[in-house]
ModelCIF file with pLDDT and N, C-alpha, C, O atoms, coordinates in Angstrom:
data_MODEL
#
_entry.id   MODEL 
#
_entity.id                         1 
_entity.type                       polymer 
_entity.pdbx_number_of_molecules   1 
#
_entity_poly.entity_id                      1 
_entity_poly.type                           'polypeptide(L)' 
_entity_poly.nstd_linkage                   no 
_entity_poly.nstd_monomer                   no 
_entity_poly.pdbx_seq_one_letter_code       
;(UNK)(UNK)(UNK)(UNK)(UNK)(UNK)(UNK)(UNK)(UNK)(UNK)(UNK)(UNK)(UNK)(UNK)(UNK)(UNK)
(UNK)(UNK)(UNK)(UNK)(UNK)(UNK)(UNK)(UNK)(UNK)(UNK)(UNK)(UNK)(UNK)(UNK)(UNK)(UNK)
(UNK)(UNK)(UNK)(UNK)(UNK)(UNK)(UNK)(UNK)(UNK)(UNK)(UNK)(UNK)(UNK)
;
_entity_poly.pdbx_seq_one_letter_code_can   XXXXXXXXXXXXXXXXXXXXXXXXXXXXXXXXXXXXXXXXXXXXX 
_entity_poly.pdbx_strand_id                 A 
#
loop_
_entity_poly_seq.entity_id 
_entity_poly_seq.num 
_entity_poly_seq.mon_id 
_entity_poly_seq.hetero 
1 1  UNK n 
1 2  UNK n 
1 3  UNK n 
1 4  UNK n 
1 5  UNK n 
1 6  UNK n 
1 7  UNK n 
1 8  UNK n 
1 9  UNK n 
1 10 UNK n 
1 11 UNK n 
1 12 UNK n 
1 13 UNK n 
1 14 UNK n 
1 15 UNK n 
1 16 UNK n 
1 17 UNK n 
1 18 UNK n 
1 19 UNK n 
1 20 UNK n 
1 21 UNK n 
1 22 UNK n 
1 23 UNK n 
1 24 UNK n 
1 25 UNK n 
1 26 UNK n 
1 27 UNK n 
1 28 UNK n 
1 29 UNK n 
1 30 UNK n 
1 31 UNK n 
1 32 UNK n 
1 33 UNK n 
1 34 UNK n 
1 35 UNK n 
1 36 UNK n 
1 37 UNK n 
1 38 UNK n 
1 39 UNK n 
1 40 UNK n 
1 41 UNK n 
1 42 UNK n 
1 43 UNK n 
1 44 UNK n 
1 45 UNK n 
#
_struct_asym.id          A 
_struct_asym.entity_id   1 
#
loop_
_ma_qa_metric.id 
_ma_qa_metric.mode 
_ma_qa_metric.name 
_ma_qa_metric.software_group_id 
_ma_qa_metric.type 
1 global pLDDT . pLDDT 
2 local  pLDDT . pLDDT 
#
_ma_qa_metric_global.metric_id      1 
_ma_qa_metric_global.metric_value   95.22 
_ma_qa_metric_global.model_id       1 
_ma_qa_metric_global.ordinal_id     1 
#
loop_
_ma_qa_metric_local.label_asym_id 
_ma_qa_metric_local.label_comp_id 
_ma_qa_metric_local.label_seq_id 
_ma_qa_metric_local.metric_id 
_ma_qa_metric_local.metric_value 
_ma_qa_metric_local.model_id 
_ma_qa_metric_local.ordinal_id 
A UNK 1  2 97.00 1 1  
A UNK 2  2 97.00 1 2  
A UNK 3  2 97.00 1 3  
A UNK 4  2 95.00 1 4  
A UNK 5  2 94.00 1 5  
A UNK 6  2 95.00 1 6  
A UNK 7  2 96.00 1 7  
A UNK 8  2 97.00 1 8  
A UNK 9  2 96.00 1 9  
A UNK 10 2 96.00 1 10 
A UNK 11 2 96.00 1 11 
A UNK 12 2 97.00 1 12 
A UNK 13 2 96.00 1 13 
A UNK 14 2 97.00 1 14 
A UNK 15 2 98.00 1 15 
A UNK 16 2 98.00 1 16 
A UNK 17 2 97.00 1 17 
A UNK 18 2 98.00 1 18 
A UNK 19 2 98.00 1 19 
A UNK 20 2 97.00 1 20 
A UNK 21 2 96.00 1 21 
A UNK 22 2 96.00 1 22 
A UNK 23 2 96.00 1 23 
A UNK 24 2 94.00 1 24 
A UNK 25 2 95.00 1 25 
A UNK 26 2 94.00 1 26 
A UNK 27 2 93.00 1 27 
A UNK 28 2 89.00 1 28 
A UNK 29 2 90.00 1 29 
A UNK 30 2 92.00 1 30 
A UNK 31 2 95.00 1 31 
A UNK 32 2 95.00 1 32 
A UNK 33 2 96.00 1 33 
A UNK 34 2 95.00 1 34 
A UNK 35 2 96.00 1 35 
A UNK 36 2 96.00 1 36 
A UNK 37 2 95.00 1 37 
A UNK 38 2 92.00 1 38 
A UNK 39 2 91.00 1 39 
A UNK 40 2 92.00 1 40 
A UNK 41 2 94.00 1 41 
A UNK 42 2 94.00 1 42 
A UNK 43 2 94.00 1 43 
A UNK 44 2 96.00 1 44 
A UNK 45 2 97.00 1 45 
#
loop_
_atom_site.group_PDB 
_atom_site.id 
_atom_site.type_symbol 
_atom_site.label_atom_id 
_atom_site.label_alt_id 
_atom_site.label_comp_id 
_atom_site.label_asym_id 
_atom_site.label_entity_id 
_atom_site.label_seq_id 
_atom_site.pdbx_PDB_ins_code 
_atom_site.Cartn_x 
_atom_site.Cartn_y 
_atom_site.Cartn_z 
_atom_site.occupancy 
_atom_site.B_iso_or_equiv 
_atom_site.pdbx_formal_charge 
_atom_site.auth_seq_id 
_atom_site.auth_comp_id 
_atom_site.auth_asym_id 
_atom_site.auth_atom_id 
_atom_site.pdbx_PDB_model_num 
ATOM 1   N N  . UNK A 1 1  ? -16.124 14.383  2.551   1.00 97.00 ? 1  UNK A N  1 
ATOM 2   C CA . UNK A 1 1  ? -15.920 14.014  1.150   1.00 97.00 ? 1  UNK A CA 1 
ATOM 3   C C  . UNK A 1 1  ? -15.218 12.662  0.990   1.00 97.00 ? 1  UNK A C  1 
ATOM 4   O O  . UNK A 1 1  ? -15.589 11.808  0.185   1.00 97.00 ? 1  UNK A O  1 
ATOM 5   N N  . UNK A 1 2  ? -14.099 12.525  1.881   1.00 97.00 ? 2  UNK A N  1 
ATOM 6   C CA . UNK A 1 2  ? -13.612 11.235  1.604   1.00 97.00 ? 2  UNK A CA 1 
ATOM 7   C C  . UNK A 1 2  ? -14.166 9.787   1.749   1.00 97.00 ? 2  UNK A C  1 
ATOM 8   O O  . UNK A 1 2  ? -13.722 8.698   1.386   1.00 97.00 ? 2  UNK A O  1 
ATOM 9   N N  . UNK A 1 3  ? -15.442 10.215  2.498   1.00 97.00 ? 3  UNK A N  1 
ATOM 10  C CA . UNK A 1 3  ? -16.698 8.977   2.980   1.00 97.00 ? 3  UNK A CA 1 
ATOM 11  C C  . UNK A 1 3  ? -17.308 8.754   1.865   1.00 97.00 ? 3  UNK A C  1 
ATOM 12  O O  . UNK A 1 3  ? -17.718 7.595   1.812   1.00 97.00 ? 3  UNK A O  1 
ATOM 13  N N  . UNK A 1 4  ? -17.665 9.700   0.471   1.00 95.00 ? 4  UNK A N  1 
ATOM 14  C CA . UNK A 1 4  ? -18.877 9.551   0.197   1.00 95.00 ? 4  UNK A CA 1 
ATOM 15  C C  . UNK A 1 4  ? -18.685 8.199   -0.582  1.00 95.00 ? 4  UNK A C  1 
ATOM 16  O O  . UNK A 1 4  ? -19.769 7.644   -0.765  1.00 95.00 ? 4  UNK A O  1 
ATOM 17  N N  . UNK A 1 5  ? -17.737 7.596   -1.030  1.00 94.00 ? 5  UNK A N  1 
ATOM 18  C CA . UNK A 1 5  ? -17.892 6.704   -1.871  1.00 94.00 ? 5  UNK A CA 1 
ATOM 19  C C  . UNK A 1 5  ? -17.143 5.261   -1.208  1.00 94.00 ? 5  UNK A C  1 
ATOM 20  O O  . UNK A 1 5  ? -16.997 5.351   0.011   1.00 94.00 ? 5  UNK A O  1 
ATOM 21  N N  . UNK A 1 6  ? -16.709 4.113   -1.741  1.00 95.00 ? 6  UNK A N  1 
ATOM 22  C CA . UNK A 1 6  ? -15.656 3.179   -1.305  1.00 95.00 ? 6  UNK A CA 1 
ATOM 23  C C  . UNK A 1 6  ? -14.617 3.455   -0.617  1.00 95.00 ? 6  UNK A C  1 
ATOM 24  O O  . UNK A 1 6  ? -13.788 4.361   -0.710  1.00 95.00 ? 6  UNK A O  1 
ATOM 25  N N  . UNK A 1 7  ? -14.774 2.320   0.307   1.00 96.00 ? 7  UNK A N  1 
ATOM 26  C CA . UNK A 1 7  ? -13.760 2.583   1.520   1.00 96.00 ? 7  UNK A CA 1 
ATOM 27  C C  . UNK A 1 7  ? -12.414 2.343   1.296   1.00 96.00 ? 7  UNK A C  1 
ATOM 28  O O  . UNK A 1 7  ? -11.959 1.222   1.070   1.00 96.00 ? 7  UNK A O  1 
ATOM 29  N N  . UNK A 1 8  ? -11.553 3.695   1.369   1.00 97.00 ? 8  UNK A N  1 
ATOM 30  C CA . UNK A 1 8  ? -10.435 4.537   0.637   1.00 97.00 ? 8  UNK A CA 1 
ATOM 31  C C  . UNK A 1 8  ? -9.336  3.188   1.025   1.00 97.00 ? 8  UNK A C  1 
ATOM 32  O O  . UNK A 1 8  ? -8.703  2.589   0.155   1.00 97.00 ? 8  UNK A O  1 
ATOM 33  N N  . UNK A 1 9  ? -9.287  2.959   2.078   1.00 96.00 ? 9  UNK A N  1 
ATOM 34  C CA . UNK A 1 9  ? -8.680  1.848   2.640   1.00 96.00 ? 9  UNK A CA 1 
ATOM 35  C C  . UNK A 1 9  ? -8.360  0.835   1.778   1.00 96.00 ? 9  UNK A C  1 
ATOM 36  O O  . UNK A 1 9  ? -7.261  0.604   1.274   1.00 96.00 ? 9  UNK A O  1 
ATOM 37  N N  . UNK A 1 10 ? -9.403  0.239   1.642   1.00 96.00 ? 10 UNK A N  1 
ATOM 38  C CA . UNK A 1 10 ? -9.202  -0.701  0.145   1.00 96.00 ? 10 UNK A CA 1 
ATOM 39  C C  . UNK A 1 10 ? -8.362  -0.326  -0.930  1.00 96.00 ? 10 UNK A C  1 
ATOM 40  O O  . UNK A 1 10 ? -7.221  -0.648  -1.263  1.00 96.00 ? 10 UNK A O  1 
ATOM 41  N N  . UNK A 1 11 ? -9.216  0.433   -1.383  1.00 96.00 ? 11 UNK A N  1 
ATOM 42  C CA . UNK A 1 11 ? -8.811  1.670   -2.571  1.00 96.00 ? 11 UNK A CA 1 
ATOM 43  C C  . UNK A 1 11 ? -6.861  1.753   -2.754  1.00 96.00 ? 11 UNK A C  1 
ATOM 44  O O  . UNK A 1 11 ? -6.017  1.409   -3.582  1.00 96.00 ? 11 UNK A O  1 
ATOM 45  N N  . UNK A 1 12 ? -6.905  2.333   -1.605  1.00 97.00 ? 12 UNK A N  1 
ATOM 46  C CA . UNK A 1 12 ? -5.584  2.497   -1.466  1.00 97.00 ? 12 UNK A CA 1 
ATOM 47  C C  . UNK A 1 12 ? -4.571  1.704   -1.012  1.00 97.00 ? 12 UNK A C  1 
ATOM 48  O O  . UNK A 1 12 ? -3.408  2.093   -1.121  1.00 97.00 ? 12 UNK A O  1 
ATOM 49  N N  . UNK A 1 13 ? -4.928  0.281   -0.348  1.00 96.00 ? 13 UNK A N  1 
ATOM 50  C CA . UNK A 1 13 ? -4.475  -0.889  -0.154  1.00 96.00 ? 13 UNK A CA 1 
ATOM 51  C C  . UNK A 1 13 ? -3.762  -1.795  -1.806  1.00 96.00 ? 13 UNK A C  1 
ATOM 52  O O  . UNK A 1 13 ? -2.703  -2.305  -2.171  1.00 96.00 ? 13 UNK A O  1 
ATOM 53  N N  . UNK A 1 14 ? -4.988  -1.571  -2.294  1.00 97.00 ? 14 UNK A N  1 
ATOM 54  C CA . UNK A 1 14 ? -4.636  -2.379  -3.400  1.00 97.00 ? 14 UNK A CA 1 
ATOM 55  C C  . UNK A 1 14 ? -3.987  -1.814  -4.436  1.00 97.00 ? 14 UNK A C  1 
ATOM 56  O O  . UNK A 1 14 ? -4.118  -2.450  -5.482  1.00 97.00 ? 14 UNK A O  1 
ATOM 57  N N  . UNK A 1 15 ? -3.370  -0.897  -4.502  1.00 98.00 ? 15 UNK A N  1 
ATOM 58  C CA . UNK A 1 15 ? -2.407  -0.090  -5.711  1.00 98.00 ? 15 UNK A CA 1 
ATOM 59  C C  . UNK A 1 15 ? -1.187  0.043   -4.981  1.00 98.00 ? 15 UNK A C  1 
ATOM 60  O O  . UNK A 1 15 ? -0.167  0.419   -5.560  1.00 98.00 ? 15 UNK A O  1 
ATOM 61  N N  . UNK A 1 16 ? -1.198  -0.274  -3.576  1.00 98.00 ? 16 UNK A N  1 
ATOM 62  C CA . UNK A 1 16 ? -0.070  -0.293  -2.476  1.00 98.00 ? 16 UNK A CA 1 
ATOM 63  C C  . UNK A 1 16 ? 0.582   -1.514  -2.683  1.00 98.00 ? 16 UNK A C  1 
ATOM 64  O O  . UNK A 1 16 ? 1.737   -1.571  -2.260  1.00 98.00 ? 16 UNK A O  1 
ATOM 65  N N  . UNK A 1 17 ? 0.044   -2.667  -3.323  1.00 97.00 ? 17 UNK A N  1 
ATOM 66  C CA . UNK A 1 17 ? 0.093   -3.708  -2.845  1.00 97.00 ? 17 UNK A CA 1 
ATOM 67  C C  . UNK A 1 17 ? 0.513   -4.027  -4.067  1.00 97.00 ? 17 UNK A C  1 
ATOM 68  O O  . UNK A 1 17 ? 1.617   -4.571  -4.100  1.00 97.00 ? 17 UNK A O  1 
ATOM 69  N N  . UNK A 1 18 ? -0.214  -3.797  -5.426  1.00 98.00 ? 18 UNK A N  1 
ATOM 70  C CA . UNK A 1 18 ? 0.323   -3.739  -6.425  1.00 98.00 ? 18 UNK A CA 1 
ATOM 71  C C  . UNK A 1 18 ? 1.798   -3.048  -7.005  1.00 98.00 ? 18 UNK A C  1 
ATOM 72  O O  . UNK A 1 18 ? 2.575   -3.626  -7.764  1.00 98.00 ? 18 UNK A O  1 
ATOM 73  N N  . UNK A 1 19 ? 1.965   -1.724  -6.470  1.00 98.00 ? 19 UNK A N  1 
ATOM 74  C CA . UNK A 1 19 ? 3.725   -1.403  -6.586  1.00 98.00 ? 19 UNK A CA 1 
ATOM 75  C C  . UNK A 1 19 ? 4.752   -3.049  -5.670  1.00 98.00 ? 19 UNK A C  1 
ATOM 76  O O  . UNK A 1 19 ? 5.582   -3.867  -6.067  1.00 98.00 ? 19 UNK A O  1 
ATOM 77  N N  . UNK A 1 20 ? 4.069   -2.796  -4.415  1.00 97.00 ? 20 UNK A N  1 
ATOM 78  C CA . UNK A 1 20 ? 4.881   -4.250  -4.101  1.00 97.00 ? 20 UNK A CA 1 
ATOM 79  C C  . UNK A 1 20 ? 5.290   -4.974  -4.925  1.00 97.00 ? 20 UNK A C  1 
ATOM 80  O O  . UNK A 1 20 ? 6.447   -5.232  -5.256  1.00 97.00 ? 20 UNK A O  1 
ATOM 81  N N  . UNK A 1 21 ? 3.981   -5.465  -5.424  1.00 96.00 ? 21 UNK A N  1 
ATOM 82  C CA . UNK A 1 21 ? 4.940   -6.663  -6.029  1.00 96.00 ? 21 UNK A CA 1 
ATOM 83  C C  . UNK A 1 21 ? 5.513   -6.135  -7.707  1.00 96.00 ? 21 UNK A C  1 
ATOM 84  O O  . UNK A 1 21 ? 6.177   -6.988  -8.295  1.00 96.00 ? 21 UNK A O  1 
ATOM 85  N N  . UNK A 1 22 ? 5.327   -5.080  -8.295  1.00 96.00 ? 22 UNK A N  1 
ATOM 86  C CA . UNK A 1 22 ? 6.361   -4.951  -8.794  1.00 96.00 ? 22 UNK A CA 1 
ATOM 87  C C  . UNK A 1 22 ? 7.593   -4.392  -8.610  1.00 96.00 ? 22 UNK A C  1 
ATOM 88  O O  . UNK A 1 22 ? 8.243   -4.032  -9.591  1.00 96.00 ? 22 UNK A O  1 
ATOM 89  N N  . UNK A 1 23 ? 8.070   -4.248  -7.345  1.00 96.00 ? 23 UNK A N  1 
ATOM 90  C CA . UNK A 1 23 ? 9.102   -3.920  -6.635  1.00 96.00 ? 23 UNK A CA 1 
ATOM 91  C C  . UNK A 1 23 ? 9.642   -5.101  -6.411  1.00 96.00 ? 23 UNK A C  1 
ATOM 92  O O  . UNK A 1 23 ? 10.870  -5.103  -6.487  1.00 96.00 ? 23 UNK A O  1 
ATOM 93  N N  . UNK A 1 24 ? 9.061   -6.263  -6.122  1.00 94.00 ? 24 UNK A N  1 
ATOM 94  C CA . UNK A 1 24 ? 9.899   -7.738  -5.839  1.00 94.00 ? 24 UNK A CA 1 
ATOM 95  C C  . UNK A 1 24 ? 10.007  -8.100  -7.104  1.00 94.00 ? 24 UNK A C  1 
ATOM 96  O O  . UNK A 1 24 ? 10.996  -8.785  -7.361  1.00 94.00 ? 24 UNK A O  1 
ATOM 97  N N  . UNK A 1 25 ? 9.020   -7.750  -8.296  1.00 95.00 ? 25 UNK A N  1 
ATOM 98  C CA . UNK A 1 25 ? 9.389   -7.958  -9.911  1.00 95.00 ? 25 UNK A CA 1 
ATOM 99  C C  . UNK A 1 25 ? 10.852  -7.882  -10.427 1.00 95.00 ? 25 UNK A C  1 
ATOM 100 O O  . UNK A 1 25 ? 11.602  -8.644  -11.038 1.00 95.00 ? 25 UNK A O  1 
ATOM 101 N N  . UNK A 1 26 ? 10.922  -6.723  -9.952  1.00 94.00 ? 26 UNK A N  1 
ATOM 102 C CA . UNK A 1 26 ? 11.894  -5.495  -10.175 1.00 94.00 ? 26 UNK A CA 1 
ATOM 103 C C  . UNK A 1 26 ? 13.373  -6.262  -9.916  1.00 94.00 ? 26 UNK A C  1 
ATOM 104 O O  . UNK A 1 26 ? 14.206  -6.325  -10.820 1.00 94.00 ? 26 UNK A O  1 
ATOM 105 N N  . UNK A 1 27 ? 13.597  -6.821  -8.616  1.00 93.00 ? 27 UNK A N  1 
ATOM 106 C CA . UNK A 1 27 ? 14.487  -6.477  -7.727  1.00 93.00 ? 27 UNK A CA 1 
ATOM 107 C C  . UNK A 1 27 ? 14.902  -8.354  -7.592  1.00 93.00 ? 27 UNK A C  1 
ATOM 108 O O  . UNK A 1 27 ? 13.925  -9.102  -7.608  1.00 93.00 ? 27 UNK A O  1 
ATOM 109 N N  . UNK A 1 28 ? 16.225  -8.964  -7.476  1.00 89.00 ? 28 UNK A N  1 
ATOM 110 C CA . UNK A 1 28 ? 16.676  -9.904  -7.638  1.00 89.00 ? 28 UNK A CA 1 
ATOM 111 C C  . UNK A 1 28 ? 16.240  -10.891 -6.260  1.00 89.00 ? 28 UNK A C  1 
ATOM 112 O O  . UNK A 1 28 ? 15.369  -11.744 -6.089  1.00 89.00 ? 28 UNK A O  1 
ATOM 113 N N  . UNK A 1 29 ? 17.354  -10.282 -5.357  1.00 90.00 ? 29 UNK A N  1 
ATOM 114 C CA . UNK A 1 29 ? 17.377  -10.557 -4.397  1.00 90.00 ? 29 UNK A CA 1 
ATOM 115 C C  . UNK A 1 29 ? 15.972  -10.744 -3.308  1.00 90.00 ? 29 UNK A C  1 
ATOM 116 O O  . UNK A 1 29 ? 14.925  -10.464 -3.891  1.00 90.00 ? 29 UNK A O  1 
ATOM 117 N N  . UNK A 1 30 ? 15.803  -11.137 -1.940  1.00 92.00 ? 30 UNK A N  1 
ATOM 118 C CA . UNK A 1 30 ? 14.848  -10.869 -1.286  1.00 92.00 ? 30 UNK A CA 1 
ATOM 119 C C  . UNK A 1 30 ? 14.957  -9.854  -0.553  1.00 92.00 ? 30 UNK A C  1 
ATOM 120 O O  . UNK A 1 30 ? 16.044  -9.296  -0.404  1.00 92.00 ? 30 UNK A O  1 
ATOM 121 N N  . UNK A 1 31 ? 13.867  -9.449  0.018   1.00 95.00 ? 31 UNK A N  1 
ATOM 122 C CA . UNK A 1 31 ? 13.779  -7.839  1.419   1.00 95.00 ? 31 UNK A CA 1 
ATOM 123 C C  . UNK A 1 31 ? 12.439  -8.107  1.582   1.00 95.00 ? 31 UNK A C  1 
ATOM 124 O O  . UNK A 1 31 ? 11.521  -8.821  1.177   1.00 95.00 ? 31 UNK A O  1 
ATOM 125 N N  . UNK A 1 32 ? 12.795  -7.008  2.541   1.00 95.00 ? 32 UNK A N  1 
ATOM 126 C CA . UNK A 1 32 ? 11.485  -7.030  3.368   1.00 95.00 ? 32 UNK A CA 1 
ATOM 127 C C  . UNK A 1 32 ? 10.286  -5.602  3.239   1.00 95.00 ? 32 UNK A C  1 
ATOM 128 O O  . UNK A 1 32 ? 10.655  -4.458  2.976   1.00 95.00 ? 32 UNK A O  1 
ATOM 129 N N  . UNK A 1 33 ? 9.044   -5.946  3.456   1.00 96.00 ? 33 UNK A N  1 
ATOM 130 C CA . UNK A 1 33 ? 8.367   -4.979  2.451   1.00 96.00 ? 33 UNK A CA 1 
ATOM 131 C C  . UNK A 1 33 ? 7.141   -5.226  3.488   1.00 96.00 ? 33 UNK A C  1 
ATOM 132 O O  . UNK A 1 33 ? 7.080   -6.287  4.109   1.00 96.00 ? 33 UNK A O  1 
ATOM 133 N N  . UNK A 1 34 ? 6.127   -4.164  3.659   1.00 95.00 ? 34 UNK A N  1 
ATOM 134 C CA . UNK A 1 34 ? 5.124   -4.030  4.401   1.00 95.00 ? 34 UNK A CA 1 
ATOM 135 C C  . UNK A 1 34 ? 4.482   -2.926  4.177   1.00 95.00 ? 34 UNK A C  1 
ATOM 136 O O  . UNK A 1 34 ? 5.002   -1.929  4.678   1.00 95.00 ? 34 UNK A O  1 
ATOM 137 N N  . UNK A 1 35 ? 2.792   -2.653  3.143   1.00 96.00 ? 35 UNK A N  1 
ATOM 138 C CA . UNK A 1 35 ? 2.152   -1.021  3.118   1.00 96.00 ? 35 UNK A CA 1 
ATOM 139 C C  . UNK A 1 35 ? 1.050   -1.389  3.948   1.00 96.00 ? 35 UNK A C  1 
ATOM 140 O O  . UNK A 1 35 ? 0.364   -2.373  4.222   1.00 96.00 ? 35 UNK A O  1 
ATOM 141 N N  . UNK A 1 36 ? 1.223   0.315   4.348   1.00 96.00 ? 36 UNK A N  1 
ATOM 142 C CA . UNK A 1 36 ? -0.308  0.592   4.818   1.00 96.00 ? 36 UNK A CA 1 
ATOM 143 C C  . UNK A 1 36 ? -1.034  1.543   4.483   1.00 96.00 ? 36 UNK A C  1 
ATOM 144 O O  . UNK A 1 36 ? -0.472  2.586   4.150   1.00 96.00 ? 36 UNK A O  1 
ATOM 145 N N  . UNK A 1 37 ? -2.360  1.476   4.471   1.00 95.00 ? 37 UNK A N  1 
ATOM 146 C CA . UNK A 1 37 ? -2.720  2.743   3.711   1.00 95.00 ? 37 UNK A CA 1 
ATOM 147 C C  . UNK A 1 37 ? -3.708  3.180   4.669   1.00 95.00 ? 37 UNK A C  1 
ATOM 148 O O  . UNK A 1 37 ? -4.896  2.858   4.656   1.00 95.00 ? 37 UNK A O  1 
ATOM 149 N N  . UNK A 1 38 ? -3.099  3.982   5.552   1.00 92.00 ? 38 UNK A N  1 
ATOM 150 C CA . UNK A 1 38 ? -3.363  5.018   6.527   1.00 92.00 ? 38 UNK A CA 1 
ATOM 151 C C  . UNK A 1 38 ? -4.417  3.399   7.606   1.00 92.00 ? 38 UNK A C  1 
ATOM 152 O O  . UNK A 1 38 ? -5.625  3.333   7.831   1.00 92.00 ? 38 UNK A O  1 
ATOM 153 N N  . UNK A 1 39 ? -3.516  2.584   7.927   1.00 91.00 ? 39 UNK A N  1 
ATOM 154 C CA . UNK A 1 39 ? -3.745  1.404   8.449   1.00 91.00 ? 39 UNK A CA 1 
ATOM 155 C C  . UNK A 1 39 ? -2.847  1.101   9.877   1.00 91.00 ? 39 UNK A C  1 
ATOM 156 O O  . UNK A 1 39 ? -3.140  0.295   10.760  1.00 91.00 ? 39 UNK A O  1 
ATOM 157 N N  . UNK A 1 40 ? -1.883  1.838   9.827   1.00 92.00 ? 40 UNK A N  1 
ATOM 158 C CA . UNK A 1 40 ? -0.948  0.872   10.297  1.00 92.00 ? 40 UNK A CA 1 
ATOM 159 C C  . UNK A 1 40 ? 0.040   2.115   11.346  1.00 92.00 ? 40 UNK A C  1 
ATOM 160 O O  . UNK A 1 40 ? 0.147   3.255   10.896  1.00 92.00 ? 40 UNK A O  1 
ATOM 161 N N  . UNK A 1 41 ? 0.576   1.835   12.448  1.00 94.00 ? 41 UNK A N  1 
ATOM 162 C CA . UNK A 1 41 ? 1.671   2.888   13.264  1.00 94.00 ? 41 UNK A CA 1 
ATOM 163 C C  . UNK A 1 41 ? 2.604   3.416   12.241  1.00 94.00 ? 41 UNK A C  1 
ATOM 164 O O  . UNK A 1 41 ? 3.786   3.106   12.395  1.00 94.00 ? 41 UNK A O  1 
ATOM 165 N N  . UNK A 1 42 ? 2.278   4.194   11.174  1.00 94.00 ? 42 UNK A N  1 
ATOM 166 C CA . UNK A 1 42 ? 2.718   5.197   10.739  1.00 94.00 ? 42 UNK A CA 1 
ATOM 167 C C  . UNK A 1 42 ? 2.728   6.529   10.437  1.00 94.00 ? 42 UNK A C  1 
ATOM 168 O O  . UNK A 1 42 ? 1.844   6.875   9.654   1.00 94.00 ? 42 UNK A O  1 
ATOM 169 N N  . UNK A 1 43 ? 3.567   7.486   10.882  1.00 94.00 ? 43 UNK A N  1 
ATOM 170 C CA . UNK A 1 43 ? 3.356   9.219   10.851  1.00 94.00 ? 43 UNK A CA 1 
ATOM 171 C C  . UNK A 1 43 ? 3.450   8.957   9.442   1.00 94.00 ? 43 UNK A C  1 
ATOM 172 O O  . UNK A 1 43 ? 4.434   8.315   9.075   1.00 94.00 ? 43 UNK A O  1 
ATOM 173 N N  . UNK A 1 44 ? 2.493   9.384   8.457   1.00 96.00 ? 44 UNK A N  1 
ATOM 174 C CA . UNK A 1 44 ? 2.550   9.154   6.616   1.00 96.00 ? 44 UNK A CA 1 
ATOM 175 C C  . UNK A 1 44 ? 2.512   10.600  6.485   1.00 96.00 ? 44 UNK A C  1 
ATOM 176 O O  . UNK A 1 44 ? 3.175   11.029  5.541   1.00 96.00 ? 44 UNK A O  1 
ATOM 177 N N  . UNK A 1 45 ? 1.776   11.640  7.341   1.00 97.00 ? 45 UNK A N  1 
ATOM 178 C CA . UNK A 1 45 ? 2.601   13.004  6.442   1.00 97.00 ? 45 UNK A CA 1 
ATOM 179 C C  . UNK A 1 45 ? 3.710   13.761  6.414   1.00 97.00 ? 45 UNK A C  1 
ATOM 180 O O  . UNK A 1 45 ? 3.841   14.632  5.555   1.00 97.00 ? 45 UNK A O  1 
#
């Protein structure tokens, strides 16, 4: 099911990516910030 349509990756990249930057919106100072969406050496469940 999760195949049948656009590759989720994307999908889920780009709304990842979008909180980002309203998290640097948000937030004064600088930090450090990096998503993945089921991309990257992370245990995510």
């Amino acid at each position: 099911r999760y195949a049948w349509g656009d590759d989720y990756h994307e999908v889920l990249w780009s709304k990842l990516n979008a909180l980002e930057l309203l998290l640097k919106q948000k937030v004064s100072e600088p930090f450090g910030a990096r998503a993945y969406a089921d991309t990257g050496p992370v245990p995510e469940r």
